[in-house]
C-alpha atoms as a PDB file:
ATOM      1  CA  UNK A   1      29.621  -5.816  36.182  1.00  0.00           C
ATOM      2  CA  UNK A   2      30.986  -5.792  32.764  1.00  0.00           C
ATOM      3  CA  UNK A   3      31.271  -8.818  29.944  1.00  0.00           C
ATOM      4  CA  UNK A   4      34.227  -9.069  28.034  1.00  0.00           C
ATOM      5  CA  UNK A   5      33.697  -8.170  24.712  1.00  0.00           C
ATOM      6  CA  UNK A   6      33.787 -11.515  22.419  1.00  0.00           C
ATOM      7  CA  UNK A   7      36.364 -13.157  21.327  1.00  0.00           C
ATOM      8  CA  UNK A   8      37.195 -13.313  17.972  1.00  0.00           C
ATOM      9  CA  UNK A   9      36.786 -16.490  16.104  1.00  0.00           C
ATOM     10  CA  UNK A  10      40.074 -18.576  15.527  1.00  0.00           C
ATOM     11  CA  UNK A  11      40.887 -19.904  11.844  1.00  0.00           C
ATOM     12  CA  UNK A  12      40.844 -23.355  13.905  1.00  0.00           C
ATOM     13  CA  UNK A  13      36.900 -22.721  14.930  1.00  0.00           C
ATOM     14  CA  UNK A  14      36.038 -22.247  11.081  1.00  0.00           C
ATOM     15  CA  UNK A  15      38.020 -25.391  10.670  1.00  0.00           C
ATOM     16  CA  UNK A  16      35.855 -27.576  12.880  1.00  0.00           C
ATOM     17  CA  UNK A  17      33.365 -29.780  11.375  1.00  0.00           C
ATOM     18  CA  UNK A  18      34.005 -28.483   7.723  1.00  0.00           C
ATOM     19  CA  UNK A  19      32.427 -31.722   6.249  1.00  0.00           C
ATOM     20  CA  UNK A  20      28.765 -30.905   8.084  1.00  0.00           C
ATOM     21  CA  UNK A  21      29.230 -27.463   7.115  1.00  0.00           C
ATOM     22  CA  UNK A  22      29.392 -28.453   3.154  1.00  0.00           C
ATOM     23  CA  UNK A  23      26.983 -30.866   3.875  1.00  0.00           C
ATOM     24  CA  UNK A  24      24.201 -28.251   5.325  1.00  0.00           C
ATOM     25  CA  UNK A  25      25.084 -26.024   2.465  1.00  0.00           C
ATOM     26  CA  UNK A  26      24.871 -28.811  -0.470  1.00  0.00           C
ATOM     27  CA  UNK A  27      21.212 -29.870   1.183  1.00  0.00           C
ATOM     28  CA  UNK A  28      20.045 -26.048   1.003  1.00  0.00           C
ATOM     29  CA  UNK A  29      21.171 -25.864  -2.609  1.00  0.00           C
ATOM     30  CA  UNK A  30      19.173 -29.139  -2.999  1.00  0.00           C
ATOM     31  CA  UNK A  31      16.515 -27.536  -1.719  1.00  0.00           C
ATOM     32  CA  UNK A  32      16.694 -24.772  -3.988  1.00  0.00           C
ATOM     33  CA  UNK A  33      16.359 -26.924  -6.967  1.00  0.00           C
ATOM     34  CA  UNK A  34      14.352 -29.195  -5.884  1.00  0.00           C
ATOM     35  CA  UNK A  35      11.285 -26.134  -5.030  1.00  0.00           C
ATOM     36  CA  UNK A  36      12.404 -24.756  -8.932  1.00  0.00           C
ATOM     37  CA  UNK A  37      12.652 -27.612 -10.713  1.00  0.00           C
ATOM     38  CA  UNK A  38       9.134 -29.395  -9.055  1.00  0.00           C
ATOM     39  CA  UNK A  39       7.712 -26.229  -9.307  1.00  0.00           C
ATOM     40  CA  UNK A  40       8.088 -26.167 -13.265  1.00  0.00           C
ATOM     41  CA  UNK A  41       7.396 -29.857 -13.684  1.00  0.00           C
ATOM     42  CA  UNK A  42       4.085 -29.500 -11.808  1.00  0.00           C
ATOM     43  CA  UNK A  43       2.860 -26.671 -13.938  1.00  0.00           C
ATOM     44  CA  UNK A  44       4.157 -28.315 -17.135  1.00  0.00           C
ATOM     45  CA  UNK A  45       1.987 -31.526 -15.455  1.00  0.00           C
ATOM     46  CA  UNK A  46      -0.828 -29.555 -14.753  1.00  0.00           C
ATOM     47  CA  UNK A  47      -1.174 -28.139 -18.418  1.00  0.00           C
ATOM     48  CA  UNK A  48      -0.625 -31.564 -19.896  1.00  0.00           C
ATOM     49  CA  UNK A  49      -3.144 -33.062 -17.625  1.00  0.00           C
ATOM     50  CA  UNK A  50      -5.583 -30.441 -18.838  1.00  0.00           C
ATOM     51  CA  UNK A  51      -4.542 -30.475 -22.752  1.00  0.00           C
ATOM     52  CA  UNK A  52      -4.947 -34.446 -23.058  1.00  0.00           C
ATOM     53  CA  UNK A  53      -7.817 -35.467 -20.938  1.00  0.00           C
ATOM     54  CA  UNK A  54      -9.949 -33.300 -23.436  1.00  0.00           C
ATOM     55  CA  UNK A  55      -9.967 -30.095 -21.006  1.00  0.00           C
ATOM     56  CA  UNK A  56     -10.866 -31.953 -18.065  1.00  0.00           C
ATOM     57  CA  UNK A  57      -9.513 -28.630 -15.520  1.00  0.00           C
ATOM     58  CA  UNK A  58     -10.502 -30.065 -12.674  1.00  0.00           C
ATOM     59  CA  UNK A  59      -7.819 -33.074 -12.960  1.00  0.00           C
ATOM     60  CA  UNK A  60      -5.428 -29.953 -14.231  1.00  0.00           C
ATOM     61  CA  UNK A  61      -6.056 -27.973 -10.870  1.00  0.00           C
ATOM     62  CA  UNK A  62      -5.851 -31.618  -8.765  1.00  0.00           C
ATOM     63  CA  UNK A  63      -2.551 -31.672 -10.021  1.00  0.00           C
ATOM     64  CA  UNK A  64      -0.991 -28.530  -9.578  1.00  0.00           C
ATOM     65  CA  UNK A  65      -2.617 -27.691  -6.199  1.00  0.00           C
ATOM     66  CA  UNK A  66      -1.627 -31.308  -4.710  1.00  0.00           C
ATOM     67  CA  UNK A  67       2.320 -31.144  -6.412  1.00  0.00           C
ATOM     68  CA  UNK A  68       2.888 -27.521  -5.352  1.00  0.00           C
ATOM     69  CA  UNK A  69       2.074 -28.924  -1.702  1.00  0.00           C
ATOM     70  CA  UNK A  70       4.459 -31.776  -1.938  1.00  0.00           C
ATOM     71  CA  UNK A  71       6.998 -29.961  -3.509  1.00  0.00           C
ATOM     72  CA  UNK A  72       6.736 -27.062  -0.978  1.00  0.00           C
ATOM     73  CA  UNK A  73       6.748 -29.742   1.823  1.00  0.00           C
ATOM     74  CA  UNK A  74       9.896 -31.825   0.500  1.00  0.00           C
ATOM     75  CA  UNK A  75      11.683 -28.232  -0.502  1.00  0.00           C
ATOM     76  CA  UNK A  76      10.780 -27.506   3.970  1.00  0.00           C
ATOM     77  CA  UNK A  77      12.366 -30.358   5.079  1.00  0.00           C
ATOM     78  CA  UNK A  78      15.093 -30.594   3.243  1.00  0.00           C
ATOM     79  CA  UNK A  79      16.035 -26.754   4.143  1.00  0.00           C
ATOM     80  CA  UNK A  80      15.041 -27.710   8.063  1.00  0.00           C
ATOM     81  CA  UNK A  81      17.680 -30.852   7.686  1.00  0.00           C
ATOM     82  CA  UNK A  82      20.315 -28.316   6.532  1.00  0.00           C
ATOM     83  CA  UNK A  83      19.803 -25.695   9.920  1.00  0.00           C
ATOM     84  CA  UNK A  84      19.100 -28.590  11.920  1.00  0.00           C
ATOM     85  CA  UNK A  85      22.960 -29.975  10.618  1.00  0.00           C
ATOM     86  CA  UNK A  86      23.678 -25.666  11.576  1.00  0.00           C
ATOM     87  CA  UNK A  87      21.810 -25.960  14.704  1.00  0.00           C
ATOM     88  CA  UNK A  88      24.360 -28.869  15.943  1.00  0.00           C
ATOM     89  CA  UNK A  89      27.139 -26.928  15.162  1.00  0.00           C
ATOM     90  CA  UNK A  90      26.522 -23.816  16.875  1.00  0.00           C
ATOM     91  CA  UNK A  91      25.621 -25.552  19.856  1.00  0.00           C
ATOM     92  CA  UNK A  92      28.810 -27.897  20.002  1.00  0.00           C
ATOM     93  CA  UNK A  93      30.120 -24.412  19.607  1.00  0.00           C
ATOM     94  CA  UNK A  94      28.640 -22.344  22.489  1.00  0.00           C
ATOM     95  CA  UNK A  95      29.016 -25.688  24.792  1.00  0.00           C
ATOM     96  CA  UNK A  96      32.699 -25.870  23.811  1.00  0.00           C
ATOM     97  CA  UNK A  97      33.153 -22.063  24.558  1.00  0.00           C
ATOM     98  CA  UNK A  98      31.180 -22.069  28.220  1.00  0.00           C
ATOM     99  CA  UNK A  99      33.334 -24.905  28.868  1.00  0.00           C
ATOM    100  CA  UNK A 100      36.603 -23.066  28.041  1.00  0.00           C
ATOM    101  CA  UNK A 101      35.279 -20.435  30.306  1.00  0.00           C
ATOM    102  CA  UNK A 102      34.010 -22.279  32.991  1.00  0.00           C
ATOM    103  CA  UNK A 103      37.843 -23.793  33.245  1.00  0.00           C
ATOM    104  CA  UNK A 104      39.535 -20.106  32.716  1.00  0.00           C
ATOM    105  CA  UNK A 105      38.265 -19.304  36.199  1.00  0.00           C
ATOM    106  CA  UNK A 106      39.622 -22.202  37.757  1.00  0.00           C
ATOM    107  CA  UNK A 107      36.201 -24.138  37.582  1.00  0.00           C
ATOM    108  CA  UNK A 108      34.747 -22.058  40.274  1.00  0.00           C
ATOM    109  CA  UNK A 109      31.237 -20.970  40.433  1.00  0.00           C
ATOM    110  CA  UNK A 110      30.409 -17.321  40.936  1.00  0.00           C
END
């Protein structure tokens, strides 16, 4: 037994739920800056730490290892909210294309 091949998508699929789509993509970009932008601002921390507490590195290496962590951690979940907001999508998708199929044969099970 064969499958169709798949369908291809309709202009009124890429249409559906435009809003979450820019919303997904404007969290990923967040994400993006936020991971560049902490990342810089820890190691420009760090070195200040270091310089004006009269070389104290250990308060220098506190800093940098314990913001790289929370910036790589709020950088994660902000690009896990964006394919969870993805995630949604696709599955509204899939359900709303088994259910299209489901009623093409009449609603009858094989």
């Amino acid at each position: 037994m064969t499958t169709p091949p798949p369908t291809p998508r309709s202009p009124e699929h890429e249409e559906r739920y435009r809003a979450l789509r820019t919303v997904a993509t404007i969290i990923r970009v967040l994400a993006f800056i936020v991971a560049i932008v902490g990342g810089v601002a820890v190691v420009i921390g760090a070195i200040n730490a270091m310089t004006s507490t009269g070389g104290a590195v250990g308060a220098g290496v506190l800093i940098l290892v314990g913001g790289f962590l929370y910036v790589a951690v709020v950088a994660l979940f902000l690009f896990a909210y964006a394919e969870i907001i993805r995630l949604v999508i696709a599955v509204e998708d899939n359900t709303r294309t088994t259910a299209e199929a489901v009623a093409g044969r009449g609603g009858q099970l094989p």
